[in-house]
C-alpha atoms as a PDB file:
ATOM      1  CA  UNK A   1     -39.191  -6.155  93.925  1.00  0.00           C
ATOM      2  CA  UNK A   2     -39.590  -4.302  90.462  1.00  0.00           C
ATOM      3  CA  UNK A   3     -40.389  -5.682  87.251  1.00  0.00           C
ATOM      4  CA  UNK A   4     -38.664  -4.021  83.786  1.00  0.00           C
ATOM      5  CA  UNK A   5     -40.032  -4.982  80.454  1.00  0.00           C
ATOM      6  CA  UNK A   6     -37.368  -6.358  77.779  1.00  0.00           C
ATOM      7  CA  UNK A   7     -38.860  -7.804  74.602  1.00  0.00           C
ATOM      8  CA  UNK A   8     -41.145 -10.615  74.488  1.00  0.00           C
ATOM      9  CA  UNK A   9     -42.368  -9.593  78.338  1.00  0.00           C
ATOM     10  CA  UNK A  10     -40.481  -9.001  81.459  1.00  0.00           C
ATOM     11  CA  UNK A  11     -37.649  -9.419  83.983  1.00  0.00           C
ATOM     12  CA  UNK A  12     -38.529  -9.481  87.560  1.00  0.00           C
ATOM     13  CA  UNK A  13     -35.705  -8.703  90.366  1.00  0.00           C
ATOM     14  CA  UNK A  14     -35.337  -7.889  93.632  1.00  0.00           C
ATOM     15  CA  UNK A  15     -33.252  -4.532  94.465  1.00  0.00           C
ATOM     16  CA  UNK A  16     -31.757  -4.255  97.613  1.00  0.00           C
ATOM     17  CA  UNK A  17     -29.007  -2.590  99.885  1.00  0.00           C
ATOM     18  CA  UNK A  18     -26.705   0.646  98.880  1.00  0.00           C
ATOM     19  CA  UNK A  19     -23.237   1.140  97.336  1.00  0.00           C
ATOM     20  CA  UNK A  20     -21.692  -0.770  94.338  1.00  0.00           C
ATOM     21  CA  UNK A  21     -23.740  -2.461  92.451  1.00  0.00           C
ATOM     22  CA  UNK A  22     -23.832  -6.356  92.053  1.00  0.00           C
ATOM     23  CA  UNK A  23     -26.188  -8.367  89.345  1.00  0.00           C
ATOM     24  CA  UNK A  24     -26.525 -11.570  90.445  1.00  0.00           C
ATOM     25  CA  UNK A  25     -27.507 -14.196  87.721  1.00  0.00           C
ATOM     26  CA  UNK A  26     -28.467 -17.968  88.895  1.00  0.00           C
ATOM     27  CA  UNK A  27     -28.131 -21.020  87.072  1.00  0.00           C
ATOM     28  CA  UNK A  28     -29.862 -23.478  85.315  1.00  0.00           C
ATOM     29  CA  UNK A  29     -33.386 -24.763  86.462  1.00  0.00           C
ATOM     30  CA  UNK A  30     -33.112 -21.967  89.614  1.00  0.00           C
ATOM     31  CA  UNK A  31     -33.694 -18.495  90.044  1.00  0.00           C
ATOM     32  CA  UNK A  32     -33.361 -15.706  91.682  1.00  0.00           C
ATOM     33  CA  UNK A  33     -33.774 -17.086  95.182  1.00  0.00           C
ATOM     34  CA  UNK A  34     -30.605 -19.030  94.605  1.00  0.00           C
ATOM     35  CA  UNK A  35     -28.594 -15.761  95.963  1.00  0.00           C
ATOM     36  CA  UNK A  36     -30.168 -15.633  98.924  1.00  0.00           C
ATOM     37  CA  UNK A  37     -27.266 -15.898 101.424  1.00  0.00           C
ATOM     38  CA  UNK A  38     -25.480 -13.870  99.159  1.00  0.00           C
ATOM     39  CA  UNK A  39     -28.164 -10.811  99.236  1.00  0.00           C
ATOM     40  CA  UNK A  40     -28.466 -11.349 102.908  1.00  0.00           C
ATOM     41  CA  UNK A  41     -24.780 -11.095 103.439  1.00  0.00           C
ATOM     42  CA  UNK A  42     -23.711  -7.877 101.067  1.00  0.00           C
ATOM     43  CA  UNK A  43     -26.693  -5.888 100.639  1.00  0.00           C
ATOM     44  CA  UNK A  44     -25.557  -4.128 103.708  1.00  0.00           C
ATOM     45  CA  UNK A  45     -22.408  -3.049 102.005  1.00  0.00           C
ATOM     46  CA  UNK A  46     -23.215  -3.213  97.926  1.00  0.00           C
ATOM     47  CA  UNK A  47     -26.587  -2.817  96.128  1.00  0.00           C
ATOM     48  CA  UNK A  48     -27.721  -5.835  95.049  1.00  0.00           C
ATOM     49  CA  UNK A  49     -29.821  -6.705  92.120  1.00  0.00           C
ATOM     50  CA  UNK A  50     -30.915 -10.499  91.871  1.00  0.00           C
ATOM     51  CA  UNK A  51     -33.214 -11.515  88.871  1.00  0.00           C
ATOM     52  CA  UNK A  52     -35.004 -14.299  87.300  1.00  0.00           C
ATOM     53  CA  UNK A  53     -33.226 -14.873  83.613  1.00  0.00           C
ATOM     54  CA  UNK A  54     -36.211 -15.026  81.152  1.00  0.00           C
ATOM     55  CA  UNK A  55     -37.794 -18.244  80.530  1.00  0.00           C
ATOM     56  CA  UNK A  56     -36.939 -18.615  84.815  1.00  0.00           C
ATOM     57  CA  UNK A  57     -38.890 -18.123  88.055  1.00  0.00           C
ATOM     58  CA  UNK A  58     -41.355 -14.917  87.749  1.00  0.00           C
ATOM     59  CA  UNK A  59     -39.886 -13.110  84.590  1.00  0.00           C
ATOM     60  CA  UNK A  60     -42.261 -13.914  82.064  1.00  0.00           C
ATOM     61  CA  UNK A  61     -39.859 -12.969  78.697  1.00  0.00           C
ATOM     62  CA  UNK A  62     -39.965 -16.274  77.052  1.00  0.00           C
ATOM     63  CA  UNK A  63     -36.221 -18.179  77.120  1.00  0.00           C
ATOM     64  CA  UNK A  64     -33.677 -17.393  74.881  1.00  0.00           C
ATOM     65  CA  UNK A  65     -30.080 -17.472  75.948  1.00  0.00           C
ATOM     66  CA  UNK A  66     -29.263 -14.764  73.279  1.00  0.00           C
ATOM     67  CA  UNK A  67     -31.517 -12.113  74.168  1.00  0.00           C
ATOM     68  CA  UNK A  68     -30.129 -12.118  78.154  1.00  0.00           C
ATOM     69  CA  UNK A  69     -26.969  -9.918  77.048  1.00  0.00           C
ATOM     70  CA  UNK A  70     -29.522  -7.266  75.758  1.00  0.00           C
ATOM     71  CA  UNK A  71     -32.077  -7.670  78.726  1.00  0.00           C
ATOM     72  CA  UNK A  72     -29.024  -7.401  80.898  1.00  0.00           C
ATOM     73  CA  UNK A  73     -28.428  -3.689  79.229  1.00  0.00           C
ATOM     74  CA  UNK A  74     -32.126  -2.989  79.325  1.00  0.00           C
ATOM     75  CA  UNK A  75     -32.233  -4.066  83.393  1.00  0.00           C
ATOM     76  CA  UNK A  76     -28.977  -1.665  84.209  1.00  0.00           C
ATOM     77  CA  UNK A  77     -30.131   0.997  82.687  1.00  0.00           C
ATOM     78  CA  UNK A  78     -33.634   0.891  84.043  1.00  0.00           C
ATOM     79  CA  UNK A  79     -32.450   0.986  86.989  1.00  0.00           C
ATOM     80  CA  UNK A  80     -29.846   3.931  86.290  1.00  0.00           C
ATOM     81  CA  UNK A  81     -26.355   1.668  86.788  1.00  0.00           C
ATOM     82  CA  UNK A  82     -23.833   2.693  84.332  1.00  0.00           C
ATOM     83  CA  UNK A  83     -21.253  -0.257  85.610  1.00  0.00           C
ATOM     84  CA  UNK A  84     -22.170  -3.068  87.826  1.00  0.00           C
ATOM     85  CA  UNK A  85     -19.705  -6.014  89.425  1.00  0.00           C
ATOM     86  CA  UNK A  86     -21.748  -9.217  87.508  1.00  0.00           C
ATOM     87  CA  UNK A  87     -22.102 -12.273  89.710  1.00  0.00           C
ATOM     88  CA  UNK A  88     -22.724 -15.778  87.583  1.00  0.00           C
ATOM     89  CA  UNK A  89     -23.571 -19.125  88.352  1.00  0.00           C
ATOM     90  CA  UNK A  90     -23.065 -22.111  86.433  1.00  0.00           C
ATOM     91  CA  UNK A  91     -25.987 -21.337  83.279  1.00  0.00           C
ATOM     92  CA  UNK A  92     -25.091 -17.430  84.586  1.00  0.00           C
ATOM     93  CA  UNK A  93     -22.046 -17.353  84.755  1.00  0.00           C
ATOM     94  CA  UNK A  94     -22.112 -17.776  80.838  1.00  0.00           C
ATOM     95  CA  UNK A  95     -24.308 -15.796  80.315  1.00  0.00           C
ATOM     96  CA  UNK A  96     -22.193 -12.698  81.956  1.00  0.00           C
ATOM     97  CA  UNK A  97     -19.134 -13.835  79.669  1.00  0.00           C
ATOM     98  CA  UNK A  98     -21.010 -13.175  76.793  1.00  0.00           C
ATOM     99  CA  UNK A  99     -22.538  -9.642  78.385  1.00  0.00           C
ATOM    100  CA  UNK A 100     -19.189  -8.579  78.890  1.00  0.00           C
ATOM    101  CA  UNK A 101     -17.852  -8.786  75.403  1.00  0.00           C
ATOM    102  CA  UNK A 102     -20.641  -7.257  74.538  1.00  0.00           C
ATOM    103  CA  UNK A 103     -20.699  -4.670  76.667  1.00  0.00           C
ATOM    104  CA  UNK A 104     -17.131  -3.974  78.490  1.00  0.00           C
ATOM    105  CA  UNK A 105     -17.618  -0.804  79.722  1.00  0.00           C
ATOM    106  CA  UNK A 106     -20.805  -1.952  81.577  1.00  0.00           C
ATOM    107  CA  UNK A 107     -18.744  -4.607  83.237  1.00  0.00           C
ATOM    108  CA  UNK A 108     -16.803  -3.461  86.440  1.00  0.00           C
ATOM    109  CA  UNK A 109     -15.775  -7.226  87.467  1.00  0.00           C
ATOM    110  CA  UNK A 110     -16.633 -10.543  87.088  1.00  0.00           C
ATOM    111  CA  UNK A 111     -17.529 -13.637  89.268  1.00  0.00           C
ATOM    112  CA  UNK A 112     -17.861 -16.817  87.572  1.00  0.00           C
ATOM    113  CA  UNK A 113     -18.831 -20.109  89.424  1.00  0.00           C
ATOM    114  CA  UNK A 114     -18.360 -22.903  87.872  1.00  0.00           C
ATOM    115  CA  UNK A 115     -19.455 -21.871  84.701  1.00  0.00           C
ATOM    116  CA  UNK A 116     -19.420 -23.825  80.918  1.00  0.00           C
ATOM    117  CA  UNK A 117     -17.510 -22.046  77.920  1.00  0.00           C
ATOM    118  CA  UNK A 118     -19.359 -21.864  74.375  1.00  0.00           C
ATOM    119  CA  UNK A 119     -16.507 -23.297  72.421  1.00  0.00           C
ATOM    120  CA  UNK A 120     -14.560 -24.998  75.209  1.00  0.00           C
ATOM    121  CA  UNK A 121     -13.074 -28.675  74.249  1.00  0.00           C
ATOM    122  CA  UNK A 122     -13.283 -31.300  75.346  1.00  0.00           C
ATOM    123  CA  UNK A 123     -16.874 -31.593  76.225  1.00  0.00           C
ATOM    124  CA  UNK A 124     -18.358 -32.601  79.247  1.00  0.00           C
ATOM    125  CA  UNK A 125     -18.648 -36.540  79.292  1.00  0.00           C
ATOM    126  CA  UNK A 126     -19.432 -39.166  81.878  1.00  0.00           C
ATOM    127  CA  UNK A 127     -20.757 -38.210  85.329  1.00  0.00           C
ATOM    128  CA  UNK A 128     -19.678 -34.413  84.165  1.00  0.00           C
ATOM    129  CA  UNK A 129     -22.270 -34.373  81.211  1.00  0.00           C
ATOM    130  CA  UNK A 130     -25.700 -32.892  81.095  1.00  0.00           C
ATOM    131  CA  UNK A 131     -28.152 -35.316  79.348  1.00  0.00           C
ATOM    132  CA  UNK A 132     -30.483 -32.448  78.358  1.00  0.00           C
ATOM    133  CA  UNK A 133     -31.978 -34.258  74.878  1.00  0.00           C
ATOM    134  CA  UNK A 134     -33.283 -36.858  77.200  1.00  0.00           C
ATOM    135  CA  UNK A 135     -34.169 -33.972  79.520  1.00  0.00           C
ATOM    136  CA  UNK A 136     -36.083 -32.120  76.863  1.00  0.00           C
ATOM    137  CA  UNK A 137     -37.851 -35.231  75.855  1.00  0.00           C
ATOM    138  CA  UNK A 138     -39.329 -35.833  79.255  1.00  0.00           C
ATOM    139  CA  UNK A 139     -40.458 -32.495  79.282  1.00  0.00           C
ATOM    140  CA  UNK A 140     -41.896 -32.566  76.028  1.00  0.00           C
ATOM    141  CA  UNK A 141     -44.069 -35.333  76.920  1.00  0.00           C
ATOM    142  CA  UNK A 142     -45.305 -33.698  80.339  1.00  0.00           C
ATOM    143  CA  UNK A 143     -42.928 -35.607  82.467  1.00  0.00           C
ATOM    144  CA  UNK A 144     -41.590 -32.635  84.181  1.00  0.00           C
ATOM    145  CA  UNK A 145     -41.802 -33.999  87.646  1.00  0.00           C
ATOM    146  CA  UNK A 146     -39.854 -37.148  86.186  1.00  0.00           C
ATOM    147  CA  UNK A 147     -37.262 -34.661  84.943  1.00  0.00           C
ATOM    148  CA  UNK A 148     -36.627 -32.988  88.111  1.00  0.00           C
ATOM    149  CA  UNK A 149     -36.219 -36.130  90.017  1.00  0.00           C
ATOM    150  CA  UNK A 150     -33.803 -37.448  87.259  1.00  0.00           C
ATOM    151  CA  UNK A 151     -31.659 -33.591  87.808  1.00  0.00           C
ATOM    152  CA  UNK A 152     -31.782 -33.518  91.525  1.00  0.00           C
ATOM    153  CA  UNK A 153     -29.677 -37.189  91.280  1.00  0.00           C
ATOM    154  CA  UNK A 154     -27.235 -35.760  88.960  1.00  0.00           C
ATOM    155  CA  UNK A 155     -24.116 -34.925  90.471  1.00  0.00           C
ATOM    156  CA  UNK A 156     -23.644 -31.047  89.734  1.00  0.00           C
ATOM    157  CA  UNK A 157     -26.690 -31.290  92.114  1.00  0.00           C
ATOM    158  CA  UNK A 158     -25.314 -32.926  94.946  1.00  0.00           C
ATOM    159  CA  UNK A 159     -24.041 -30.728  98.144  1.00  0.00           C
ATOM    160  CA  UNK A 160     -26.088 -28.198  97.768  1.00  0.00           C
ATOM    161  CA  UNK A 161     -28.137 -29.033 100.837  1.00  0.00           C
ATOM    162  CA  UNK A 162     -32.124 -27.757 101.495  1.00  0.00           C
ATOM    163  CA  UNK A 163     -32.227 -24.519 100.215  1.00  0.00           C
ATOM    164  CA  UNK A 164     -32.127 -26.164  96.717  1.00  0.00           C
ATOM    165  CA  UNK A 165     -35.218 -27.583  96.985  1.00  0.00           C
ATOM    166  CA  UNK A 166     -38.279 -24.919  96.183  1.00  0.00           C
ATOM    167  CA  UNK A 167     -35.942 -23.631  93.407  1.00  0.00           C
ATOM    168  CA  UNK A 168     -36.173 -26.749  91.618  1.00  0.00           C
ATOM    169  CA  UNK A 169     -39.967 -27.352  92.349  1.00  0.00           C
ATOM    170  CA  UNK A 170     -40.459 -23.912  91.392  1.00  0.00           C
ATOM    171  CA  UNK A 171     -38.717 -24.753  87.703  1.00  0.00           C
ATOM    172  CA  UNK A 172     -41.482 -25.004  84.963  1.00  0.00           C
ATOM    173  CA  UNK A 173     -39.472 -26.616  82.183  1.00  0.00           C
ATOM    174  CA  UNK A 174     -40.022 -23.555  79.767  1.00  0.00           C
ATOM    175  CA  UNK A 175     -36.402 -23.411  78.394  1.00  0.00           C
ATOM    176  CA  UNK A 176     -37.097 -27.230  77.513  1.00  0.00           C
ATOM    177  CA  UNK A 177     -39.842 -26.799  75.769  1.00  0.00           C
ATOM    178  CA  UNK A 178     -38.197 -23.672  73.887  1.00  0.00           C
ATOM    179  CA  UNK A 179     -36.213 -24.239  70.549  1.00  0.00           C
ATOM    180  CA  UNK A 180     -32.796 -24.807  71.434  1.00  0.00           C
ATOM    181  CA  UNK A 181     -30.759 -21.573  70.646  1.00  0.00           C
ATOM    182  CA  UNK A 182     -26.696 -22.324  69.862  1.00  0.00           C
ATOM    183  CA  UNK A 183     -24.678 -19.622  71.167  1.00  0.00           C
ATOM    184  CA  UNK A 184     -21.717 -18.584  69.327  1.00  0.00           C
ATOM    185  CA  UNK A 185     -17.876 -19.505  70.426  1.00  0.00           C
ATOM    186  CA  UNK A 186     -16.230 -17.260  72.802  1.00  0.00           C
ATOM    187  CA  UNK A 187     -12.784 -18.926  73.995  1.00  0.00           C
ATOM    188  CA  UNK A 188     -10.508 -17.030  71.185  1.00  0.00           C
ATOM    189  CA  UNK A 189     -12.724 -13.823  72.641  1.00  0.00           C
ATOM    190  CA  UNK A 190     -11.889 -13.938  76.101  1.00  0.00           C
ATOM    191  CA  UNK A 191      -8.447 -11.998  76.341  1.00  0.00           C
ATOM    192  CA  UNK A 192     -10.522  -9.048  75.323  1.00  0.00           C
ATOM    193  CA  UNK A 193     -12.215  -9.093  79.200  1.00  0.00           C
ATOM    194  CA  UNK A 194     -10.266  -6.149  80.830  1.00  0.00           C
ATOM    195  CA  UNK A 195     -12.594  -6.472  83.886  1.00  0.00           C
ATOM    196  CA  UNK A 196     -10.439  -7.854  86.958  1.00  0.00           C
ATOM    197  CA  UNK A 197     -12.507 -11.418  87.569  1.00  0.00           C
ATOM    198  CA  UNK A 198     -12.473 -14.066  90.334  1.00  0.00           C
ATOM    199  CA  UNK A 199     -13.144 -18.191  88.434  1.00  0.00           C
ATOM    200  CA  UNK A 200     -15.024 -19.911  91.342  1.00  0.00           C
ATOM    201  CA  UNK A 201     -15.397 -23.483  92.098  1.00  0.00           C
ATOM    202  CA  UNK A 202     -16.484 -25.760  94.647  1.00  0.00           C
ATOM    203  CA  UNK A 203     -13.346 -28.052  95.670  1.00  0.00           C
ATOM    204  CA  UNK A 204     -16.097 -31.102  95.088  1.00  0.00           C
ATOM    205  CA  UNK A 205     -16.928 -29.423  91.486  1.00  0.00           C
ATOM    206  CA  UNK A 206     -16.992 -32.366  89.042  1.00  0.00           C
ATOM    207  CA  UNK A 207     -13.646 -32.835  86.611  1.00  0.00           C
ATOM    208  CA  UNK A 208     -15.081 -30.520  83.764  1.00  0.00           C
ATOM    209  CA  UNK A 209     -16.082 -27.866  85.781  1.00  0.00           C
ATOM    210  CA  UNK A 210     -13.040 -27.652  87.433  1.00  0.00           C
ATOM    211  CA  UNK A 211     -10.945 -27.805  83.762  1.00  0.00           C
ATOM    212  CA  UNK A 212     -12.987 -24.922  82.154  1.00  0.00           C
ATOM    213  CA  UNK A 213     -12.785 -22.405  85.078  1.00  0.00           C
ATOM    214  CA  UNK A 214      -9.096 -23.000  84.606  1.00  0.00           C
ATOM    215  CA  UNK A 215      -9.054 -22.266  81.268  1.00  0.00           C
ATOM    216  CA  UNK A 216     -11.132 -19.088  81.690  1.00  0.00           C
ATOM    217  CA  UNK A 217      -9.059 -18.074  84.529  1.00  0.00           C
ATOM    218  CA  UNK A 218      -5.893 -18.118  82.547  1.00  0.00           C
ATOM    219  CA  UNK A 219      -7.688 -16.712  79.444  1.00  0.00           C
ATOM    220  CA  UNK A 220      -8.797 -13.726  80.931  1.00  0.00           C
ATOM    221  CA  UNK A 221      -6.333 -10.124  81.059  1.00  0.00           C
ATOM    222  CA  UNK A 222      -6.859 -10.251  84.797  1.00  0.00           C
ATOM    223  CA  UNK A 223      -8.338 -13.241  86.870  1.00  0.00           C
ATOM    224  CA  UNK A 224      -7.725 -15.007  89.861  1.00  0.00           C
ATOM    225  CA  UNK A 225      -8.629 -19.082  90.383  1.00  0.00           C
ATOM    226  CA  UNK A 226     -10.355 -19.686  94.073  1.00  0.00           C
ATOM    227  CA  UNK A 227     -11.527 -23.145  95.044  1.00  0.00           C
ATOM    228  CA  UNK A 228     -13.766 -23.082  98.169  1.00  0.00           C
ATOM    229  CA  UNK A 229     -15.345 -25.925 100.067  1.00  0.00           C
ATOM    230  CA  UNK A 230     -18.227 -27.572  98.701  1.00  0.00           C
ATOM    231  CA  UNK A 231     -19.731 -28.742  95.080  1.00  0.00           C
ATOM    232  CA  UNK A 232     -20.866 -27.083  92.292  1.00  0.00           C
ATOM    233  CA  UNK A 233     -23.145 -24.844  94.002  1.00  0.00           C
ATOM    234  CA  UNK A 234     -21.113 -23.746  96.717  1.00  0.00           C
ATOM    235  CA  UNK A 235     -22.872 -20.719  97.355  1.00  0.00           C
ATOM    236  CA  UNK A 236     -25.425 -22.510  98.613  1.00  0.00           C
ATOM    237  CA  UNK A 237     -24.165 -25.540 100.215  1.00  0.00           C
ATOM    238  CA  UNK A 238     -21.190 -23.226 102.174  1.00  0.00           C
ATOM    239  CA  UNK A 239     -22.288 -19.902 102.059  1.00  0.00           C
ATOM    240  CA  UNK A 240     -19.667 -19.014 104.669  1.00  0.00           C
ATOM    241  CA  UNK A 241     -16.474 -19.632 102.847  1.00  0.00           C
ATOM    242  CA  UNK A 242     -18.569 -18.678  99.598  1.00  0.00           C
ATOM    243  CA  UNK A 243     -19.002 -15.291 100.746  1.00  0.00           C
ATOM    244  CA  UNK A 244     -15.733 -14.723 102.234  1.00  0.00           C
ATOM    245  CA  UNK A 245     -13.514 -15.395  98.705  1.00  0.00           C
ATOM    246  CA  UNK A 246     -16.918 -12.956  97.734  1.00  0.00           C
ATOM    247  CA  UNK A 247     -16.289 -10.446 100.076  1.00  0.00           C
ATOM    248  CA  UNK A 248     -12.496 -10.667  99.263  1.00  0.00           C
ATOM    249  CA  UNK A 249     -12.643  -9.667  95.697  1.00  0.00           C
ATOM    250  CA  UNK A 250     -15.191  -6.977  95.716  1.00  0.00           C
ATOM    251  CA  UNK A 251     -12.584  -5.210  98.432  1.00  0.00           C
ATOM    252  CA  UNK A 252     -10.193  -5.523  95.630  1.00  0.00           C
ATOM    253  CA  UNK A 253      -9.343  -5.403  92.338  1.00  0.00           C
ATOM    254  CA  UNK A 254     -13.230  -4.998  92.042  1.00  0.00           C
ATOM    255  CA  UNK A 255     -13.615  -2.353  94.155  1.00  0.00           C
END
């Protein structure tokens, strides 16, 4: 475990294994712990770096989703990585879309898992939307346990089996209680991704999920589209197949 200070405080990860180097960023309302049967299986092959995104788990930088590209920077170079393969989910996997037009030459690949697109029509809607004003609310007014019940019922949270839940007791609420932060459009951006990337999705992803990885996937200069069994967090609900489309990619065009 190390701990590397960005502004505002600091980013704690776990470093583990030898050989090319993976960043692993969770999603929403996890953290890093959410990788686990990912470290597990490729730190014997890769290094791997799992964090908790500020405002998340044990980093104590305050949340704001535009200051993670530049902690991102600040973390690999800490740590002495000129180029690392970046592993997103959901929240994360935004999060390394926007790192790597920031920084492309720090970006040897990209996996994206069922991540949302800042610009991407149509919204989310229905059973595939997010109610996070009413989320914020509740956690406003101190209702964070209420909050966490309402999120484990939502769908995107469905499938993902035991593991999920001491991440989401572990979830303060800080990014809800936060200013919101609007990050700017990328879709008309995303051609300029050179890095070779793999668009993940459970086969039980909901509708939206399942729309935007396809429009990343055929955005990008170089992707492939994978569907593997399970929901929207796959990786922890089937960590076999999970790995294996993993595993797949990082012996190819990402090796």
């Amino acid at each position: 475990m190390q701990e590397i200070a960005v502004p505002g405080g600091a980013i704690r990860l776990d470093r583990q294994g030898a050989g090319g180097p993976l960043l692993f960023l969770h999603g929403w309302a996890l953290d890093r712990r959410a990788w686990a049967p990912q470290v597990e299986a490729l730190s014997r092959g890769f290094e791997t770096i799992a964090l908790d995104r500020r405002g998340f788990g044990e980093s104590t930088a305050p949340p704001d989703l535009a200051a993670e590209s530049e902690d991102i920077r600040i973390v690999l170079d800490s740590l002495g990585v000129d180029r690392a393969v970046l592993v997103g989910m959901s929240q994360g996997g935004r999060i390394a879309l926007h790192f790597a037009l920031a920084h492309p030459d720090r970006v040897a690949g990209l996996v994206l898992q069922g991540p949302p697109l800042d610009g991407f029509r149509p919204d989310a809607h229905g059973a595939d939307a997010i109610p996070l004003g009413h989320y914020r609310a509740l956690a406003r007014a101190g209702r964070l346990d209420e909050m966490k019940a309402s999120w484990r019922r939502h769908p995107l949270m469905q499938d993902a089996g035991p593991r999920l839940e001491p991440l989401l007791a572990a979830y303060q609420g800080r990014d809800l209680i936060a200013p919101e932060v609007a990050m700017p459009p990328i879709v008309e951006a995303l051609g300029k991704i050179a890095a070779p990337a793999l668009v993940l999705t459970g086969e039980a992803d909901l509708p939206w999920r399942q729309l935007v990885a396809d429009a990343i996937a055929y955005a990008l200069a170089d992707a492939r589209r994978v569907r593997v069994a399970g929901g929207h967090l796959c990786n922890l609900s089937h960590n076999g197949p999970y790995n294996a489309a993993l595993m797949a990619f990082l012996s190819g065009p990402a090796a």
